[in-house]
PDB file of N, CA and C in Angstrom:
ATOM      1  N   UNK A   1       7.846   1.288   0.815  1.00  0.00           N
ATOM      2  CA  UNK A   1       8.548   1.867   1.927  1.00  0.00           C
ATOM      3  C   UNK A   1       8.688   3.384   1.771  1.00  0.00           C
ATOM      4  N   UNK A   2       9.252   3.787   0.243  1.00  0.00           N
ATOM      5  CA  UNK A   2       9.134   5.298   0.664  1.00  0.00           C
ATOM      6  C   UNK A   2       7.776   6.157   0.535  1.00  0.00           C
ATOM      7  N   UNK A   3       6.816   5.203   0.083  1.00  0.00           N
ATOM      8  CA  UNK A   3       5.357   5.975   0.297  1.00  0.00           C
ATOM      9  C   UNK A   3       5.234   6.253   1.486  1.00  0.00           C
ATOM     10  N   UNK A   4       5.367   5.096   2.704  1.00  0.00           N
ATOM     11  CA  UNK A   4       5.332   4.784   4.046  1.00  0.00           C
ATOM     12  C   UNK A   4       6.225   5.981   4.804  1.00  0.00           C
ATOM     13  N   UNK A   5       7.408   6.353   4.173  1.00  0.00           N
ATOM     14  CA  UNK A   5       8.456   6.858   5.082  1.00  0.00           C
ATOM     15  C   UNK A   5       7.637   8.384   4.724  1.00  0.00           C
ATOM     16  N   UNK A   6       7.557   8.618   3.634  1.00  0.00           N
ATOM     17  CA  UNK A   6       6.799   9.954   3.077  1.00  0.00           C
ATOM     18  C   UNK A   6       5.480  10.329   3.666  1.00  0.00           C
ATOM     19  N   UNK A   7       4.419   9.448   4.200  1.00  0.00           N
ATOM     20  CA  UNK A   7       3.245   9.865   4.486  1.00  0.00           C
ATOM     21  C   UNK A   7       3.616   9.652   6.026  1.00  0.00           C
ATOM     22  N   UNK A   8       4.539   9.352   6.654  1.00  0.00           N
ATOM     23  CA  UNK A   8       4.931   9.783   8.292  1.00  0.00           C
ATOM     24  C   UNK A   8       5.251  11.042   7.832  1.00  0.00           C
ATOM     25  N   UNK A   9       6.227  10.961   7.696  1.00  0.00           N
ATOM     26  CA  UNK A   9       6.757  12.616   7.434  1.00  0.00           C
ATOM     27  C   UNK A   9       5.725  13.927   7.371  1.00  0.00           C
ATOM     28  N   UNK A  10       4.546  13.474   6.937  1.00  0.00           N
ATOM     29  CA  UNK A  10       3.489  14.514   6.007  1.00  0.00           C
ATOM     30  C   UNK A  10       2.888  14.706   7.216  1.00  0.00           C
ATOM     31  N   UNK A  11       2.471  13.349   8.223  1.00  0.00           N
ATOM     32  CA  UNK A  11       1.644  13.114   9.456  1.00  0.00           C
ATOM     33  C   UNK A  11       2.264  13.704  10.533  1.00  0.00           C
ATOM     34  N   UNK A  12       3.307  13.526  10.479  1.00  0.00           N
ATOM     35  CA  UNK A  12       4.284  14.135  11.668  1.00  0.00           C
ATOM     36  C   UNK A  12       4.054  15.714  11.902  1.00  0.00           C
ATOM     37  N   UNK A  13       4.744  15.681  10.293  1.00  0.00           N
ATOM     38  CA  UNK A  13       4.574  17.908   9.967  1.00  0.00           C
ATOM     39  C   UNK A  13       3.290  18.268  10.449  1.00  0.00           C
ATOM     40  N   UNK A  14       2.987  17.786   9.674  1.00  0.00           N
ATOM     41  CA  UNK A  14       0.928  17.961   9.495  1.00  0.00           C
ATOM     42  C   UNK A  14       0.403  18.257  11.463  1.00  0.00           C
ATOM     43  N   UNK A  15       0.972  17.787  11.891  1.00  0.00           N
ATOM     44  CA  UNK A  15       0.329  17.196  13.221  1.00  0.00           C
ATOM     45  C   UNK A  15       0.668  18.575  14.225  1.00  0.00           C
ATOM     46  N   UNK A  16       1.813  18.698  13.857  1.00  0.00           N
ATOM     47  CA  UNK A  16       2.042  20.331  14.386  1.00  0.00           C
ATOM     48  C   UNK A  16       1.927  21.768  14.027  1.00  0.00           C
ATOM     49  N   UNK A  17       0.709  21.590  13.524  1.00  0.00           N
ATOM     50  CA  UNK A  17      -0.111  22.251  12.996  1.00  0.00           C
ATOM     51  C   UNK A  17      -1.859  21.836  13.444  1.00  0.00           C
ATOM     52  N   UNK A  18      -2.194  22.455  14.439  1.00  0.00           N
ATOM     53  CA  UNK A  18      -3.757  22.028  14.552  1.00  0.00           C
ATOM     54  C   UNK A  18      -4.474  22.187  13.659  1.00  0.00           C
ATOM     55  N   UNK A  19      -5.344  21.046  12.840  1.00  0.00           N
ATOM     56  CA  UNK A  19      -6.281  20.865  11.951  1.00  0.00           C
ATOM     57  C   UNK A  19      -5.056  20.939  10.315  1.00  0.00           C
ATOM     58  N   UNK A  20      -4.103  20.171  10.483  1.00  0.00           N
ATOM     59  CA  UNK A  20      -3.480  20.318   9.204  1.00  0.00           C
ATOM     60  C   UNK A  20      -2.736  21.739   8.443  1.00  0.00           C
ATOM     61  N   UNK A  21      -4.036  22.261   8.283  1.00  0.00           N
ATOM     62  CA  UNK A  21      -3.899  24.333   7.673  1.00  0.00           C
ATOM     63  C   UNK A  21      -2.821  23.456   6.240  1.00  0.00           C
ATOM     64  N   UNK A  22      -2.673  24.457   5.995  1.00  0.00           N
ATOM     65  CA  UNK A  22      -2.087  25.079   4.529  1.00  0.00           C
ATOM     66  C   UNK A  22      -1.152  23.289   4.268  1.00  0.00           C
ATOM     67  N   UNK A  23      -0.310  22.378   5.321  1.00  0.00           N
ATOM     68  CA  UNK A  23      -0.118  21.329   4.580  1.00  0.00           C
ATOM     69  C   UNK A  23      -1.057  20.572   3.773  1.00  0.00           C
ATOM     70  N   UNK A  24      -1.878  20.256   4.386  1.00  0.00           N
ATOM     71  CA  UNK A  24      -3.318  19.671   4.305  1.00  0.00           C
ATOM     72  C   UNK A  24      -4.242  19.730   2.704  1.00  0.00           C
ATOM     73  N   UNK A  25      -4.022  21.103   2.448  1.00  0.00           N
ATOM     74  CA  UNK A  25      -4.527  22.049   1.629  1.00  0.00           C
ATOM     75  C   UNK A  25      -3.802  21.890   0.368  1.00  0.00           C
ATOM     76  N   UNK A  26      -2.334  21.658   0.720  1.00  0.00           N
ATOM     77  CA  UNK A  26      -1.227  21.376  -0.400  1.00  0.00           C
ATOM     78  C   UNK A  26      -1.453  20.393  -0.858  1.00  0.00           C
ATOM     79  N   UNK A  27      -1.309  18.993   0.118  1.00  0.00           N
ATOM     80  CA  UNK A  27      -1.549  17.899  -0.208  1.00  0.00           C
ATOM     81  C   UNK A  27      -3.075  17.614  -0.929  1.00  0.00           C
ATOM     82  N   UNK A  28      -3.685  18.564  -0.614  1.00  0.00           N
ATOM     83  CA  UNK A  28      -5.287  18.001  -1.440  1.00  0.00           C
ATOM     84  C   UNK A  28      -4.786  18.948  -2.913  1.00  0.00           C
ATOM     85  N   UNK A  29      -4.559  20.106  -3.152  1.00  0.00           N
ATOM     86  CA  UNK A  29      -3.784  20.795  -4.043  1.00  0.00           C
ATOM     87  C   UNK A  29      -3.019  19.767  -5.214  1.00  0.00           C
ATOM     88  N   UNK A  30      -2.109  19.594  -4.529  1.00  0.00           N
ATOM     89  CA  UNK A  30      -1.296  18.514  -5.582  1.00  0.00           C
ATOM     90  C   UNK A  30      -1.791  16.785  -5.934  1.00  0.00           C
ATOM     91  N   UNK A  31      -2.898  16.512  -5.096  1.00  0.00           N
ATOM     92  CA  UNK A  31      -4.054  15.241  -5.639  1.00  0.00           C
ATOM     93  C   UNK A  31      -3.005  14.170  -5.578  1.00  0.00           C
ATOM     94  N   UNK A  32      -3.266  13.631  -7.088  1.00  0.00           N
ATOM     95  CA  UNK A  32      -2.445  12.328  -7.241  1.00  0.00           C
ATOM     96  C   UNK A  32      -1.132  12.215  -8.271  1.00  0.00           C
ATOM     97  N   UNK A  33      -1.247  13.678  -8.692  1.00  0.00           N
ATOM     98  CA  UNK A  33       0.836  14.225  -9.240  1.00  0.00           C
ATOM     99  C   UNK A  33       0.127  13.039 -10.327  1.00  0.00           C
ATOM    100  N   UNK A  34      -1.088  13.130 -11.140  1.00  0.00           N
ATOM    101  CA  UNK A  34      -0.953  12.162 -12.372  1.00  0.00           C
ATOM    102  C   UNK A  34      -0.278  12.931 -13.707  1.00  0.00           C
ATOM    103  N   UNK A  35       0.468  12.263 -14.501  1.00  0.00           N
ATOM    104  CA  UNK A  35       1.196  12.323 -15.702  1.00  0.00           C
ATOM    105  C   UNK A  35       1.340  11.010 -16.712  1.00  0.00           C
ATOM    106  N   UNK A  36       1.413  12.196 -17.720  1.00  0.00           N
ATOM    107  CA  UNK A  36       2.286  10.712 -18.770  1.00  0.00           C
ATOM    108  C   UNK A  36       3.534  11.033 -19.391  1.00  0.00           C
ATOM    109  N   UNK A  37       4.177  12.261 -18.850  1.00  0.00           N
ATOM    110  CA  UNK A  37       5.325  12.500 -19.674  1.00  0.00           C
ATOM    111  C   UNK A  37       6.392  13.182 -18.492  1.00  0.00           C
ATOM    112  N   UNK A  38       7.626  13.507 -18.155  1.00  0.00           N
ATOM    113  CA  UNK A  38       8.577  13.824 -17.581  1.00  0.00           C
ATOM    114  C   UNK A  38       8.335  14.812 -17.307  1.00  0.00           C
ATOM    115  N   UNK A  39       7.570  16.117 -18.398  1.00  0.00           N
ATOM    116  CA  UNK A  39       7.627  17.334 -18.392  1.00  0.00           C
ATOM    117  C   UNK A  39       6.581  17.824 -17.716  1.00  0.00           C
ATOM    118  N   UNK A  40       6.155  17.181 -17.313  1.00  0.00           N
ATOM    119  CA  UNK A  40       4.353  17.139 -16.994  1.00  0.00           C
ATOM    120  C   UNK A  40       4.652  17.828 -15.285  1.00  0.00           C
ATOM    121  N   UNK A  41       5.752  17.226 -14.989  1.00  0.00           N
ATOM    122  CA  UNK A  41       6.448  17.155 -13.179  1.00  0.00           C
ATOM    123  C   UNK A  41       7.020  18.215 -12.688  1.00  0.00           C
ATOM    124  N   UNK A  42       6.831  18.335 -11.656  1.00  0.00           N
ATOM    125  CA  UNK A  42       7.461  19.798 -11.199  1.00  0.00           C
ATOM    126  C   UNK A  42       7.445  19.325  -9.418  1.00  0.00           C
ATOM    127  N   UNK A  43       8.430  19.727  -9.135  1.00  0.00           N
ATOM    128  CA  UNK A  43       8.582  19.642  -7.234  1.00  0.00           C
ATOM    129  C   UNK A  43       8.098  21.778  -6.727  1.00  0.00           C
ATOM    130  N   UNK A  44       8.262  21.025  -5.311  1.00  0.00           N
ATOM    131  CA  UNK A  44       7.829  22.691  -4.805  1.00  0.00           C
ATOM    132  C   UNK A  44       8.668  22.127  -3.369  1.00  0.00           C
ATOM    133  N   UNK A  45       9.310  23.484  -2.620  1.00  0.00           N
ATOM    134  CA  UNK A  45      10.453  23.378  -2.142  1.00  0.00           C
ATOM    135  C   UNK A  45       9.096  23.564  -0.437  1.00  0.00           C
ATOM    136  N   UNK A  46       9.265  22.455   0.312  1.00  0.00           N
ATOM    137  CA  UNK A  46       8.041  22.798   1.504  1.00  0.00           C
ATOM    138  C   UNK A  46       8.647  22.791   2.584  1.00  0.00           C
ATOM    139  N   UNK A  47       8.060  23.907   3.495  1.00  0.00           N
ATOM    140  CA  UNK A  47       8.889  23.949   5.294  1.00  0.00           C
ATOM    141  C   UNK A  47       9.588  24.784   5.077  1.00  0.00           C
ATOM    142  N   UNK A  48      10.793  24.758   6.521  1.00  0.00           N
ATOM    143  CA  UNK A  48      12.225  24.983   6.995  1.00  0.00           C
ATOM    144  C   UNK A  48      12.564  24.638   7.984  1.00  0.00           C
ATOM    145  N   UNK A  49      14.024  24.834   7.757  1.00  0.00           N
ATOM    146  CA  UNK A  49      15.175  24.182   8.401  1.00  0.00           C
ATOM    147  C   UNK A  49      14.986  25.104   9.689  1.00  0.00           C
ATOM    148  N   UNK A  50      16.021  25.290  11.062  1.00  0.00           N
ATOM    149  CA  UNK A  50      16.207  26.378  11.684  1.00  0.00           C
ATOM    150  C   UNK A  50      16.803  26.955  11.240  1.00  0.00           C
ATOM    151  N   UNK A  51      18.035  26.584  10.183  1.00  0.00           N
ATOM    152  CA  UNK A  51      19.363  27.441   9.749  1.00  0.00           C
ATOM    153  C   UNK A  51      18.817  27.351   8.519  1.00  0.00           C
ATOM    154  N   UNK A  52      18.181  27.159   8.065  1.00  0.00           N
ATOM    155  CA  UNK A  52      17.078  28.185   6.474  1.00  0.00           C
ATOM    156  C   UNK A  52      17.011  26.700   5.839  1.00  0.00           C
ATOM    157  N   UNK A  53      16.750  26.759   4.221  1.00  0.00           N
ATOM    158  CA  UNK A  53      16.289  25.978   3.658  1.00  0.00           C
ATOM    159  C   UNK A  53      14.957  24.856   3.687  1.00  0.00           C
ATOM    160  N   UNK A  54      14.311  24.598   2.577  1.00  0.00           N
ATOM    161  CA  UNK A  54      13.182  23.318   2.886  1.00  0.00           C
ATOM    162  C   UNK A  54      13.821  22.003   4.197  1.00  0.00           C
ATOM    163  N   UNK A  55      12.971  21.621   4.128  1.00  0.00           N
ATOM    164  CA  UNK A  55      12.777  20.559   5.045  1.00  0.00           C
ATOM    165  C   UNK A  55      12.521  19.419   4.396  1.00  0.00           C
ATOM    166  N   UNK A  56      11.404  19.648   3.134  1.00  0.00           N
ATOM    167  CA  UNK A  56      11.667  18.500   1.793  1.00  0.00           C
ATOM    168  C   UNK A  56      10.671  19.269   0.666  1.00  0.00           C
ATOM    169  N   UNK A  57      10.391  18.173  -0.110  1.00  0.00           N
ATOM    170  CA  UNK A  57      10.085  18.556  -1.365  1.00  0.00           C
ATOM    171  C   UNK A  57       8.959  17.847  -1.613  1.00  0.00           C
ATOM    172  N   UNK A  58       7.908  17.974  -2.437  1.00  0.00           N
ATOM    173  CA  UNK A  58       7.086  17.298  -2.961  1.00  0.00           C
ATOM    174  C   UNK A  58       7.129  17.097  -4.418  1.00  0.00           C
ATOM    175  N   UNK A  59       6.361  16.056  -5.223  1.00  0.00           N
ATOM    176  CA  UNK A  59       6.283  16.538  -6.557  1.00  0.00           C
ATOM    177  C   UNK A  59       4.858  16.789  -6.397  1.00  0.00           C
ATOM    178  N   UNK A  60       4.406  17.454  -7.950  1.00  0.00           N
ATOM    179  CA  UNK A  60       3.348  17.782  -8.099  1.00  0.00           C
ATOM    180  C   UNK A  60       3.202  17.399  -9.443  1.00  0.00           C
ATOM    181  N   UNK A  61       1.896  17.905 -10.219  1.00  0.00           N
ATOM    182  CA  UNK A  61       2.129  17.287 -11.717  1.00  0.00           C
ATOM    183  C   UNK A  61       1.397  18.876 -12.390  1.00  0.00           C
ATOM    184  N   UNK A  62       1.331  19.070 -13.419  1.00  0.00           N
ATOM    185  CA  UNK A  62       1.105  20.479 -14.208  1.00  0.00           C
ATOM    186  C   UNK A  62      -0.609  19.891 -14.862  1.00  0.00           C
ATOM    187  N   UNK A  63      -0.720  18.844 -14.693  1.00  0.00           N
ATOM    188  CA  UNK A  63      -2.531  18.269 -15.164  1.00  0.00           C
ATOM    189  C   UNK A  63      -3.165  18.437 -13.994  1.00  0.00           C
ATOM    190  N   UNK A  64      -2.832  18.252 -12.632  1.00  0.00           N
ATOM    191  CA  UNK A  64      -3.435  18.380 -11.309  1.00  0.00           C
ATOM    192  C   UNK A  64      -3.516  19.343 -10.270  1.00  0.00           C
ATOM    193  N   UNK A  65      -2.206  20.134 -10.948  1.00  0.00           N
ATOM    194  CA  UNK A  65      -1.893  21.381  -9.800  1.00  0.00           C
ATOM    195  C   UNK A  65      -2.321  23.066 -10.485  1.00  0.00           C
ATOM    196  N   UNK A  66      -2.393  23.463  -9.939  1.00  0.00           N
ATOM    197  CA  UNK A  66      -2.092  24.703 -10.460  1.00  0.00           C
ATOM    198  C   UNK A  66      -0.829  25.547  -9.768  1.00  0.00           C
ATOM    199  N   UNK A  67       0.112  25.833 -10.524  1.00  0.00           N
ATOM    200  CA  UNK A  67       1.173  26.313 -10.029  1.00  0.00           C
ATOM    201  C   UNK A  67       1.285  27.610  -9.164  1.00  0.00           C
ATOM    202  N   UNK A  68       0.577  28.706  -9.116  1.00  0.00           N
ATOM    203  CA  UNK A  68      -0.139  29.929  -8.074  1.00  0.00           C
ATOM    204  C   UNK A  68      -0.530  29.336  -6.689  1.00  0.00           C
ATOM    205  N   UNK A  69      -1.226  28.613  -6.976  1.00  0.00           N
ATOM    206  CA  UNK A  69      -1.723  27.838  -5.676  1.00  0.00           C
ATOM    207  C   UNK A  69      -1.098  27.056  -5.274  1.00  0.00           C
ATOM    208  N   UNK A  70      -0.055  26.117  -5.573  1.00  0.00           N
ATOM    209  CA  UNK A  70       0.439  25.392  -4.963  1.00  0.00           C
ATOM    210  C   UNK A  70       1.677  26.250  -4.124  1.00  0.00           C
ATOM    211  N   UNK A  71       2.418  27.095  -4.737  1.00  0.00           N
ATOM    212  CA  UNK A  71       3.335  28.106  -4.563  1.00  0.00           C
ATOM    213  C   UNK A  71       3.025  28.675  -2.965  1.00  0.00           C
ATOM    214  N   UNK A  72       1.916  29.196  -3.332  1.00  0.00           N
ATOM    215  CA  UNK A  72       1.043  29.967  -2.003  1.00  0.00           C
ATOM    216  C   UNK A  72       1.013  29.130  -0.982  1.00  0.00           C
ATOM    217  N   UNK A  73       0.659  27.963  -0.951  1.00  0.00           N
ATOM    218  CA  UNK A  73       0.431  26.802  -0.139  1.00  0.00           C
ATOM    219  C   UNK A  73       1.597  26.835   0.364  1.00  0.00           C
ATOM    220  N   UNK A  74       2.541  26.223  -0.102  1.00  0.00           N
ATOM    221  CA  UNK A  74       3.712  26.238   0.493  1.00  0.00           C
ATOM    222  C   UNK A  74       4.363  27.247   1.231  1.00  0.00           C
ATOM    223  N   UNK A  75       4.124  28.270   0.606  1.00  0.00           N
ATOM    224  CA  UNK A  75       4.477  29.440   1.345  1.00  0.00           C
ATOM    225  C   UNK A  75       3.925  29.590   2.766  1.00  0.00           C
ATOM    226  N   UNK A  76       2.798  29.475   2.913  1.00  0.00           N
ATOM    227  CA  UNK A  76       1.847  29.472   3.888  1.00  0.00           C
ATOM    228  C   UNK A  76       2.445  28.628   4.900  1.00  0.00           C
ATOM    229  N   UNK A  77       2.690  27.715   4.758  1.00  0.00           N
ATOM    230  CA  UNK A  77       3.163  26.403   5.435  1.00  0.00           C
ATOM    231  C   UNK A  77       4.821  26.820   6.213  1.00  0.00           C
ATOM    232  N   UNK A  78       5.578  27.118   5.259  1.00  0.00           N
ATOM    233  CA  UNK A  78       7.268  27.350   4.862  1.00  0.00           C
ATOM    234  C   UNK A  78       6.801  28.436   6.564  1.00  0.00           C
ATOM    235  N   UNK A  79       6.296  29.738   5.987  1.00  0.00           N
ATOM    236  CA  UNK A  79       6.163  30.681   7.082  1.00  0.00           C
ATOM    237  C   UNK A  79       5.438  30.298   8.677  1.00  0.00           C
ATOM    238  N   UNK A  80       4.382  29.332   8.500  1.00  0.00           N
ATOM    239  CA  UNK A  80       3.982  28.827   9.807  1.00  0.00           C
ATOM    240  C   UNK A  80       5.288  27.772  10.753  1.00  0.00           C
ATOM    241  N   UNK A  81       5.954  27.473   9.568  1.00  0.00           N
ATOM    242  CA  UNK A  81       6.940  26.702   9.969  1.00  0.00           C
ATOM    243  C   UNK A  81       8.194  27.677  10.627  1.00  0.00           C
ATOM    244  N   UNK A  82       8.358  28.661  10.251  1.00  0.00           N
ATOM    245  CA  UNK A  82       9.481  29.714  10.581  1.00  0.00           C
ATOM    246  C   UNK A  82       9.370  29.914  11.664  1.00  0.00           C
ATOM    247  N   UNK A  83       8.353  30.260  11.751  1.00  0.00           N
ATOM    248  CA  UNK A  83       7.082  30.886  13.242  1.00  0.00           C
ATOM    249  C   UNK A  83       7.530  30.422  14.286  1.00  0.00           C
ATOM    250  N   UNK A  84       6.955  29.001  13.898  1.00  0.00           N
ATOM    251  CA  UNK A  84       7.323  27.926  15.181  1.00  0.00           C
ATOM    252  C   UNK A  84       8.496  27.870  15.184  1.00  0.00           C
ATOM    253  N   UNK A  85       9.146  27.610  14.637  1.00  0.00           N
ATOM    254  CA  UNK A  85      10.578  26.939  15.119  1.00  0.00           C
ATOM    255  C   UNK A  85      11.360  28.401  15.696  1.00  0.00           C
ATOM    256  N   UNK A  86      10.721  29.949  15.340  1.00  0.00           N
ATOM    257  CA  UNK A  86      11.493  30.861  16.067  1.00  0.00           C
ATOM    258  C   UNK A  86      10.571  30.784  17.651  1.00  0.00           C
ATOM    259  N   UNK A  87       9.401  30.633  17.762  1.00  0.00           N
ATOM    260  CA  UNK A  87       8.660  30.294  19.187  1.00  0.00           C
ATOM    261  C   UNK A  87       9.735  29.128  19.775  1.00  0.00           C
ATOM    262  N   UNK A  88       9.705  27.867  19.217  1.00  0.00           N
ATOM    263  CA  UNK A  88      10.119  26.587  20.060  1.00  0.00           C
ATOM    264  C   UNK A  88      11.721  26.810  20.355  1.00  0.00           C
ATOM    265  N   UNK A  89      12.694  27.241  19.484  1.00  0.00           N
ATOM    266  CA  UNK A  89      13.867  27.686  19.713  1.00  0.00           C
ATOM    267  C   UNK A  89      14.393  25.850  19.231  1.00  0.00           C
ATOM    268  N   UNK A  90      13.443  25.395  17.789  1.00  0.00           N
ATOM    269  CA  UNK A  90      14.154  24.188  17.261  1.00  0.00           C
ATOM    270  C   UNK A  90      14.969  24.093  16.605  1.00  0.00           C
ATOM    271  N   UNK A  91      15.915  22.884  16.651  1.00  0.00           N
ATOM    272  CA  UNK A  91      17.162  23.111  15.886  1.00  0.00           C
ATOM    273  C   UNK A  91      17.013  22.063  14.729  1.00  0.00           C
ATOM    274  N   UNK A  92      17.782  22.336  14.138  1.00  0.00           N
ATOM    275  CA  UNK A  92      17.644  21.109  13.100  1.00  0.00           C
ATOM    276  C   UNK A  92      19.282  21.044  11.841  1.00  0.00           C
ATOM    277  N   UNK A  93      19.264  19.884  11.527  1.00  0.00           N
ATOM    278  CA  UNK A  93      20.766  19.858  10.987  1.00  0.00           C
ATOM    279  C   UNK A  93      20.748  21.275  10.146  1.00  0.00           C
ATOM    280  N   UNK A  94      22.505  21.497   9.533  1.00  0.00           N
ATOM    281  CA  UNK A  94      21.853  21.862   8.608  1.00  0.00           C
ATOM    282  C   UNK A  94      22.775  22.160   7.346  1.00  0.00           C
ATOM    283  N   UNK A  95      22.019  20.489   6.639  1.00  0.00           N
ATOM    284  CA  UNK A  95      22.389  20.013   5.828  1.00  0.00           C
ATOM    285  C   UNK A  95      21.264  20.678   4.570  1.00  0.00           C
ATOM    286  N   UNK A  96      22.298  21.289   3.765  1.00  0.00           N
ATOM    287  CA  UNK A  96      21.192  21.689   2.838  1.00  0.00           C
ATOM    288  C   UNK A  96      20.616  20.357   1.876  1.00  0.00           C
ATOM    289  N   UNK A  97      19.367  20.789   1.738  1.00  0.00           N
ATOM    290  CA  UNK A  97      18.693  19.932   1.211  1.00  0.00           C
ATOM    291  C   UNK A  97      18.277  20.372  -1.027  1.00  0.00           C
ATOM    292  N   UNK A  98      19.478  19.983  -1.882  1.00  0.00           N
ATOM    293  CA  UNK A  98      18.555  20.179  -3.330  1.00  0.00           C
ATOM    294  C   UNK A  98      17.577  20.069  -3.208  1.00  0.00           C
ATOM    295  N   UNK A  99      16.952  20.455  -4.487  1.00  0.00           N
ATOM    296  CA  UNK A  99      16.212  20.102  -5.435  1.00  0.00           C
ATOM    297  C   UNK A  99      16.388  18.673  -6.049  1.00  0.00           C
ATOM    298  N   UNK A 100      15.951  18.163  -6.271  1.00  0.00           N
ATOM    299  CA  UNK A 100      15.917  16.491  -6.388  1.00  0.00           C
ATOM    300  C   UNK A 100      15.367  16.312  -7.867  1.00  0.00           C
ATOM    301  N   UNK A 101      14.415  17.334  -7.941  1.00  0.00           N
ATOM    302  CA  UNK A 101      13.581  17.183  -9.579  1.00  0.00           C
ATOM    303  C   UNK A 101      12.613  15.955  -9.496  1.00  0.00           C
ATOM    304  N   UNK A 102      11.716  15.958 -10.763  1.00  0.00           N
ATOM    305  CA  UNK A 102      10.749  14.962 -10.495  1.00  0.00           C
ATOM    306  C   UNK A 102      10.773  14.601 -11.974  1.00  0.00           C
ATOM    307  N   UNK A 103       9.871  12.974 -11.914  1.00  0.00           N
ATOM    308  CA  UNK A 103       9.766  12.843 -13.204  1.00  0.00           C
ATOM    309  C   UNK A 103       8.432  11.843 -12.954  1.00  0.00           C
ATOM    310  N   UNK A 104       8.447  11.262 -14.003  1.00  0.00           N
ATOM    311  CA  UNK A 104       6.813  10.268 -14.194  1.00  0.00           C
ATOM    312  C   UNK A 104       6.903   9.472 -14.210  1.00  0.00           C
ATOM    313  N   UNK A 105       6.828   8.472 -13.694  1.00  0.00           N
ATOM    314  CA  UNK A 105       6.741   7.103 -12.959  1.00  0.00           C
ATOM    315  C   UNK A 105       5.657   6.124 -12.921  1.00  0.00           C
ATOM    316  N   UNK A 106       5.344   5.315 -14.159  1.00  0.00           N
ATOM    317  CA  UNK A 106       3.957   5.232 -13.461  1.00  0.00           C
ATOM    318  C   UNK A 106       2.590   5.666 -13.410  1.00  0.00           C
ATOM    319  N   UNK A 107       3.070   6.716 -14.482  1.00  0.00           N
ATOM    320  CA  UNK A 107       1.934   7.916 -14.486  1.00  0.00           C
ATOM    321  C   UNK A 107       1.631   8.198 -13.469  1.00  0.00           C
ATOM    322  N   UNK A 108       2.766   8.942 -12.825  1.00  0.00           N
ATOM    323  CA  UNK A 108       2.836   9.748 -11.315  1.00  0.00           C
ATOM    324  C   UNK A 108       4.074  10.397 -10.882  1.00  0.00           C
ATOM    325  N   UNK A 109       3.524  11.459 -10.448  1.00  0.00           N
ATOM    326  CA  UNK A 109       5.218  12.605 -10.864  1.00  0.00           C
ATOM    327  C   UNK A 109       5.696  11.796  -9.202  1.00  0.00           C
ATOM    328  N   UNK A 110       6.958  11.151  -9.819  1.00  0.00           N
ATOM    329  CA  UNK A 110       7.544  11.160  -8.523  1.00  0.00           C
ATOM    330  C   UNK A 110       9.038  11.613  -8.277  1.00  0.00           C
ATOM    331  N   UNK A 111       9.637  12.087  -6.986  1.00  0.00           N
ATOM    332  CA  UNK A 111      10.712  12.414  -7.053  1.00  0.00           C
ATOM    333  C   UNK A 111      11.966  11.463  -7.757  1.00  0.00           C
ATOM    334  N   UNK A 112      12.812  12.572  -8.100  1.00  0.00           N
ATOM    335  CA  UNK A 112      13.875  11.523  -8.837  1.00  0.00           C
ATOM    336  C   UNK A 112      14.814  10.924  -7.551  1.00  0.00           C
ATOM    337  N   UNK A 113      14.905  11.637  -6.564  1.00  0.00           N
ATOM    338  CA  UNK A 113      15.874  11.004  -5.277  1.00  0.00           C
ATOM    339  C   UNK A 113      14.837  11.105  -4.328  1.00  0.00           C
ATOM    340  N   UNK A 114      14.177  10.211  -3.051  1.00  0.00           N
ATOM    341  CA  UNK A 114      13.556  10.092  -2.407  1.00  0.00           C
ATOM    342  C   UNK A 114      13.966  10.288  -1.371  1.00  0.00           C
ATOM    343  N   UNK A 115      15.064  11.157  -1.043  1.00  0.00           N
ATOM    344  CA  UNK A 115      15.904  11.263   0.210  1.00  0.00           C
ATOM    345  C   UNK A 115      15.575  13.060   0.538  1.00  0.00           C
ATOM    346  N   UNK A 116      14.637  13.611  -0.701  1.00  0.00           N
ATOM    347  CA  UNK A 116      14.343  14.784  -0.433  1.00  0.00           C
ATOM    348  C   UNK A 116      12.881  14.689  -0.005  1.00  0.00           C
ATOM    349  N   UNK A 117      12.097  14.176   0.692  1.00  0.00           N
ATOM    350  CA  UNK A 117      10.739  13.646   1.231  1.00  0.00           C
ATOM    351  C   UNK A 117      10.985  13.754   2.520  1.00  0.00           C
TER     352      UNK A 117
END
């Protein structure tokens, strides 16, 4: 279910954005978040709110990502997201959203609270 609730979310974002761009890019970026140890995990803070902050979080893993690029990605994204929502005049709660942290699961960095997805 929260793979399910997580890859709407990705489809949804993703979708308002013609041809994906920089989400797209992230998500191929961060692969399959493989690990074998806790430390291995790292999240990256993606989007915004109207009244500031992410929108959610991903994990990533330090064997699959490169941390420059994933950074950038997000950024890319975070700012297309600003864009729009100062064009559309969208609102959105605004409940700040932590950092959630990630860990390995599975041999797969996954978030430690899934309510930041």
């Amino acid at each position: 279910m929260k793979i399910l609730a997580a890859s709407l979310l990705i489809l949804i974002t993703s979708s308002a954005f013609a041809g994906g761009g920089p989400l797209l890019r992230l998500r191929a970026e961060i692969g399959g978040a493989s690990c074998v140890q806790d430390a291995q995990c790292r999240t990256v803070a993606v989007g915004a709110k109207s009244c500031g902050g992410p929108e959610f979080y991903l994990p990533w893993s330090l064997i699959e990502g490169k941390a420059d690029k994933i950074a950038a990605l997000a950024k890319q994204y975070t700012d297309a997201r600003v864009e729009q929502i100062k064009q559309s005049g969208e609102l959105s709660t605004c409940q700040f959203l932590a950092d959630p942290g990630s860990v390995c699961k599975q041999k797969q960095c996954v978030l430690k609270d899934d309510k930041a997805m």
